[in-house]
C-alpha atoms as a PDB file:
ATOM      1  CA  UNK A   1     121.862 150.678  73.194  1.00  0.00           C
ATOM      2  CA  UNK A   2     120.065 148.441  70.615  1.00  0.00           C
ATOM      3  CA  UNK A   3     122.188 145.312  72.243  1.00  0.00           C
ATOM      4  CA  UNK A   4     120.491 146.678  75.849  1.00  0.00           C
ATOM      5  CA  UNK A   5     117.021 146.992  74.468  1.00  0.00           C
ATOM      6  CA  UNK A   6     117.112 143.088  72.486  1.00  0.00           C
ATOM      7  CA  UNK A   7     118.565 141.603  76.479  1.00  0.00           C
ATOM      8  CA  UNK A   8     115.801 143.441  77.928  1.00  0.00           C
ATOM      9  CA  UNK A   9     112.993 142.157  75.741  1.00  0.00           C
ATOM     10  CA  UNK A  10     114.439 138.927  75.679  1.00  0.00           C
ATOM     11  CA  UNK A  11     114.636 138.294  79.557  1.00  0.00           C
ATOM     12  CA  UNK A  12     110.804 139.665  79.472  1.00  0.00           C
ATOM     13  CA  UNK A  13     109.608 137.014  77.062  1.00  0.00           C
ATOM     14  CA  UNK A  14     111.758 134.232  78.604  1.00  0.00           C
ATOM     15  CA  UNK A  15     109.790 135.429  81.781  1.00  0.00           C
ATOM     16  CA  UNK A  16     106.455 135.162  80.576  1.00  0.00           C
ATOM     17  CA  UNK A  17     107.036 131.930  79.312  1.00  0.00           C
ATOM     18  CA  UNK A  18     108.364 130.635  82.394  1.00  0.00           C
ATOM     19  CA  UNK A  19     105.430 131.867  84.413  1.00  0.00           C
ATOM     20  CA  UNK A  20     103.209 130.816  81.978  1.00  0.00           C
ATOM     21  CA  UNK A  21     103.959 126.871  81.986  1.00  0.00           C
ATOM     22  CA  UNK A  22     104.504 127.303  86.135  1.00  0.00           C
ATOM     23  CA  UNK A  23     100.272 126.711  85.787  1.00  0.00           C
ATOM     24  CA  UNK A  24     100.478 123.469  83.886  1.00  0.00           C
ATOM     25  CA  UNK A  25      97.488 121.714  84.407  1.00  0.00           C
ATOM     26  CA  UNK A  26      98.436 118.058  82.739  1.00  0.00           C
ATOM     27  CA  UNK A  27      97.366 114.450  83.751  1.00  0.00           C
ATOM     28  CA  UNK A  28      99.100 114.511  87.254  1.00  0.00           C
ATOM     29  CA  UNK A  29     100.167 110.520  88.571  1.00  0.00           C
ATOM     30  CA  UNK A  30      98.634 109.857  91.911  1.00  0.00           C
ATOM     31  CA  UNK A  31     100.538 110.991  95.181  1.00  0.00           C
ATOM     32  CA  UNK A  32      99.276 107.263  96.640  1.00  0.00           C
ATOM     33  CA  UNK A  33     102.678 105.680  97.580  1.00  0.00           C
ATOM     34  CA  UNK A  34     103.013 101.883  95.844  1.00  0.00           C
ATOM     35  CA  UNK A  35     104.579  98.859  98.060  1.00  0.00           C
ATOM     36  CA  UNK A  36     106.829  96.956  95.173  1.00  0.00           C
ATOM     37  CA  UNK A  37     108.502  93.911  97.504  1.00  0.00           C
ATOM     38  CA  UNK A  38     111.189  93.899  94.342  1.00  0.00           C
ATOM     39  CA  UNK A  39     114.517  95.111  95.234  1.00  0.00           C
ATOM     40  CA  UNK A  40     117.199  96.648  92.456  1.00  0.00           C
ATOM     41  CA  UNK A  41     118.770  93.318  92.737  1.00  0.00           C
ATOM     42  CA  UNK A  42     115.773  91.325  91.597  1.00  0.00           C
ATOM     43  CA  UNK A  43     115.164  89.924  94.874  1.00  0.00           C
ATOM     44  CA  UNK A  44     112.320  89.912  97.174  1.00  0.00           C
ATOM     45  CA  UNK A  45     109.492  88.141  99.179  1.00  0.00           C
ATOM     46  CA  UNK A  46     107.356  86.782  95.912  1.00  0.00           C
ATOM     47  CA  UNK A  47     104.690  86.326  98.755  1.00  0.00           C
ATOM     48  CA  UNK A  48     104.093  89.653  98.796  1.00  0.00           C
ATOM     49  CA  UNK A  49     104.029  90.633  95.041  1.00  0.00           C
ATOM     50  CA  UNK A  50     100.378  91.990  92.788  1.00  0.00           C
ATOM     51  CA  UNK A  51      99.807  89.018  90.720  1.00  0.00           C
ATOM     52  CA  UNK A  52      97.586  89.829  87.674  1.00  0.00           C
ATOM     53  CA  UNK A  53      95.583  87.238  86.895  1.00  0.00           C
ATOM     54  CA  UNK A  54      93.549  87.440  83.751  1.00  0.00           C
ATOM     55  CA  UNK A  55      90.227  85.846  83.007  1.00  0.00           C
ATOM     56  CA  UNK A  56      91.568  85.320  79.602  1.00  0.00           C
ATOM     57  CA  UNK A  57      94.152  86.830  77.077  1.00  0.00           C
ATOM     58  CA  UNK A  58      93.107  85.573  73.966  1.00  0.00           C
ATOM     59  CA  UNK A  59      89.824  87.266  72.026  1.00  0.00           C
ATOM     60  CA  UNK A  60      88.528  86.613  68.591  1.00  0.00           C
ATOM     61  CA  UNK A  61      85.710  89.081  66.879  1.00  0.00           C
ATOM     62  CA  UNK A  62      84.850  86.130  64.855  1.00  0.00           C
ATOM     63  CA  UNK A  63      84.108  87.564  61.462  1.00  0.00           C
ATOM     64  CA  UNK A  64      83.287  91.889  61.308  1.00  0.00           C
ATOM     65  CA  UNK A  65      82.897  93.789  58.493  1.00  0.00           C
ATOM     66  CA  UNK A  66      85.805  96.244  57.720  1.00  0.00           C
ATOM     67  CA  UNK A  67      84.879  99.714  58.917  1.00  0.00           C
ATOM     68  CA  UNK A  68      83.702  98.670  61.990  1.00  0.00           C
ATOM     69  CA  UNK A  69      84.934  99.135  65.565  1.00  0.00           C
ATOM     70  CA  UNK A  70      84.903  95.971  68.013  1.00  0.00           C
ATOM     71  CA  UNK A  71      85.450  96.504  71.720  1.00  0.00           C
ATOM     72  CA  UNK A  72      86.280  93.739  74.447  1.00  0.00           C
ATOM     73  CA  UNK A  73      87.198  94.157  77.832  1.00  0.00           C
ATOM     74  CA  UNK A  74      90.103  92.083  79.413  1.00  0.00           C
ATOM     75  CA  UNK A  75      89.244  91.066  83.059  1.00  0.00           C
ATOM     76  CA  UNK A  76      92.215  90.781  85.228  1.00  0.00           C
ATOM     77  CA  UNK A  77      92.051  90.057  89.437  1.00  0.00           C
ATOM     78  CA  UNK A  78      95.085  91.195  91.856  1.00  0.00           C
ATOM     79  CA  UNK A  79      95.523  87.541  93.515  1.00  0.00           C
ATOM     80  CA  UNK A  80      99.012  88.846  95.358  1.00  0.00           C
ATOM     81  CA  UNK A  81     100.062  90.368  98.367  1.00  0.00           C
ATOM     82  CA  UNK A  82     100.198  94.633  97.590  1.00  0.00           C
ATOM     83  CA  UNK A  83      98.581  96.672  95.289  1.00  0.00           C
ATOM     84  CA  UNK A  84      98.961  96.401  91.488  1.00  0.00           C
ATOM     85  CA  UNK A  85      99.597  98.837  89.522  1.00  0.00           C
ATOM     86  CA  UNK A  86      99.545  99.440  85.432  1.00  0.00           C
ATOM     87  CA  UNK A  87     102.549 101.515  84.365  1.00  0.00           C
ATOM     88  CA  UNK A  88     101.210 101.147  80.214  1.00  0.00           C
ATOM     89  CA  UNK A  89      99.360  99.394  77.836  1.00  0.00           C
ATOM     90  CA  UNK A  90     100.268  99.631  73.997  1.00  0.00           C
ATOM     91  CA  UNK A  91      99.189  98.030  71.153  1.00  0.00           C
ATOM     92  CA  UNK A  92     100.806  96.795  68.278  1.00  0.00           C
ATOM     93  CA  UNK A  93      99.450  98.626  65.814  1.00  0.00           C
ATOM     94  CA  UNK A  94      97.627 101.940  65.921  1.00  0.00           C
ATOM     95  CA  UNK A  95      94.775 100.640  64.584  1.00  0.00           C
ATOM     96  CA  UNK A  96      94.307  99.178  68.406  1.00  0.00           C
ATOM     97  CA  UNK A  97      93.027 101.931  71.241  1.00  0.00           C
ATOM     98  CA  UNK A  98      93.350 100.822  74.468  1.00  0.00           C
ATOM     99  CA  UNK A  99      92.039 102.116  77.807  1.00  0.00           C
ATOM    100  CA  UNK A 100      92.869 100.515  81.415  1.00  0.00           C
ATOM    101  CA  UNK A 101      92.209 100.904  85.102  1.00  0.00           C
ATOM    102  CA  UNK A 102      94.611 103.387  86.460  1.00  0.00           C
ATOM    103  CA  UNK A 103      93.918 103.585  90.069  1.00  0.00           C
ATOM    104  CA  UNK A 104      95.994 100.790  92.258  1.00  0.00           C
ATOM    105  CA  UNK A 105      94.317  97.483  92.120  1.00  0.00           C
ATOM    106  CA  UNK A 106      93.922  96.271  95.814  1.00  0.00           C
ATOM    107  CA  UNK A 107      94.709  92.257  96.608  1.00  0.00           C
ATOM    108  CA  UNK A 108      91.470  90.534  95.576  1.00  0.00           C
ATOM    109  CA  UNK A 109      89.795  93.312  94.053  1.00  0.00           C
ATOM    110  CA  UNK A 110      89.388  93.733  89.743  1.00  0.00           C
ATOM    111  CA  UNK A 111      90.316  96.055  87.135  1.00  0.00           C
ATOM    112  CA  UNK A 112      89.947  95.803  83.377  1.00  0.00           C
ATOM    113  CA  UNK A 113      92.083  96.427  79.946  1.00  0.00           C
ATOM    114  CA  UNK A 114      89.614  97.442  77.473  1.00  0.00           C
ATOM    115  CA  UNK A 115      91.072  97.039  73.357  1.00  0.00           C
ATOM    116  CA  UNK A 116      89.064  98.592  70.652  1.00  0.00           C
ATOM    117  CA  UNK A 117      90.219  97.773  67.685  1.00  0.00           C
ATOM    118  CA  UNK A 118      89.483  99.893  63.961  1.00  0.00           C
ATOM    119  CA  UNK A 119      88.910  97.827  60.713  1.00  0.00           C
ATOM    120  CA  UNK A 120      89.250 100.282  58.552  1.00  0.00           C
ATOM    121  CA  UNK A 121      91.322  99.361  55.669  1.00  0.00           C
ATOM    122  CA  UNK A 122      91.870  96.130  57.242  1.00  0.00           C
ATOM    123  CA  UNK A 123      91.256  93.100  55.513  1.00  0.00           C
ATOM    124  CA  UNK A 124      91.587  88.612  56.045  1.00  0.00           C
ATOM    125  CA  UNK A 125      93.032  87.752  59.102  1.00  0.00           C
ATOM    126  CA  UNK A 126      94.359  90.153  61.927  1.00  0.00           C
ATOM    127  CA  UNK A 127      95.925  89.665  65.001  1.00  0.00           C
ATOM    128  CA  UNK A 128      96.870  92.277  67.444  1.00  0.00           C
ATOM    129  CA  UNK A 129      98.985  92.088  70.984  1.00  0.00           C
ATOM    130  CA  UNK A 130      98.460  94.342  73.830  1.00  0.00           C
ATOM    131  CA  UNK A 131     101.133  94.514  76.324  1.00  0.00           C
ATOM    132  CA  UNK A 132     100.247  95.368  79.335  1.00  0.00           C
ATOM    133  CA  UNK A 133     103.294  97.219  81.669  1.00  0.00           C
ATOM    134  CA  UNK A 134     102.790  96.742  85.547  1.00  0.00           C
ATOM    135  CA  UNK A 135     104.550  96.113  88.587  1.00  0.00           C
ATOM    136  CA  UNK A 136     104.391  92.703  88.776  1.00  0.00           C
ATOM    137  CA  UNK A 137     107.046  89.408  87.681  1.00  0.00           C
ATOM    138  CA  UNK A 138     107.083  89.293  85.230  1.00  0.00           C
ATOM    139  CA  UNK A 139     106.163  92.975  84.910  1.00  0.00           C
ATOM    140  CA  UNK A 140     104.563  92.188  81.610  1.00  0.00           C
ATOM    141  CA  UNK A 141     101.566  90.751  80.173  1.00  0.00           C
ATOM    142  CA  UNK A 142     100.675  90.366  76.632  1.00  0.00           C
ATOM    143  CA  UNK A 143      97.201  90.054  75.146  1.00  0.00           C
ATOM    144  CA  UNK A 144      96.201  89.217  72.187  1.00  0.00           C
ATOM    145  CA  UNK A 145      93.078  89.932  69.807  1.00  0.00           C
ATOM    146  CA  UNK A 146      92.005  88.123  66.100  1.00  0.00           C
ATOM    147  CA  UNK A 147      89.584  88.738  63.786  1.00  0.00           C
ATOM    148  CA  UNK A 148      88.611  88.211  60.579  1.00  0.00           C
ATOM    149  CA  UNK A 149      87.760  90.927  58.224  1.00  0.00           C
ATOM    150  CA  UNK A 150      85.680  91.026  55.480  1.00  0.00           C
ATOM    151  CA  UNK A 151      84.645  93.736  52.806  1.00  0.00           C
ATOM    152  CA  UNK A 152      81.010  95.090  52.959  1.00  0.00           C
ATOM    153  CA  UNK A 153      81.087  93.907  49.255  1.00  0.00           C
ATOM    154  CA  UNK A 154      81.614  89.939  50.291  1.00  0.00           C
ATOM    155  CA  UNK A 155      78.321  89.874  52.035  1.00  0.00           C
END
């Protein structure tokens, strides 16, 4: 009987826990269907590929003083054929946060990477990459920050 009762109030909690994460409300990707020219073999009409073309991929902060946060914003244009579109962007480090368009880039339109990188407990010279994921060839781009740091006492 006791074996019975344990099934029975083990089916009703696997039950409620089912049901329960059927409403998951998470981040959902867009349903907006993306034209990649690329075959599985690696071949395709280059014509037609997003090409991400950034303004620049090098910044330097110059000198900051450790503690604070410095922000720049990477400019890229789509000068290809279809829509681009970022898959990720990580930094090396976690002192790096990163935040990116994440709608499809049209041909000729813009969209940005934007790095903020924390000094704390960071000091001389840094120098962080960003690599930027996307559905281009190559389908990545790396960026790269520098800085130097200096203690609030040097000043």
């Amino acid at each position: 009987m006791k074996l019975n009762s344990f099934k029975l109030i083990f089916l009703l909690i696997s039950s409620i826990v089912l049901l329960a994460s059927c409403g998951n409300d998470s981040e959902k990707l867009s349903g907006d269907v993306i034209h990649n020219p690329i075959t599985a073999s690696g071949e395709g009409d280059m014509d037609e590929l997003p090409i991400m073309e950034f303004r620049e991929t090098l910044h330097d902060f110059g000198t900051v003083i450790e503690g604070e946060m410095v922000t720049f914003s990477f400019k890229f244009k789509n000068d290809g054929g279809s829509d681009l579109l970022i898959s990720d962007v990580s930094a090396s480090c976690g002192c790096t946060a990163t935040k990116y368009t994440k709608e499809p880039v049209k041909p000729g339109e813009e969209g940005v990477v934007t790095v903020t990188f924390n000094t704390h407990r960071r000091n001389g010279f840094q120098n962080k990459s960003i690599t930027v994921s996307s559905n281009t060839q190559p389908n990545k781009t790396i960026l790269r920050i520098k800085a130097k740091v200096i203690s609030p006492k040097d000043l």
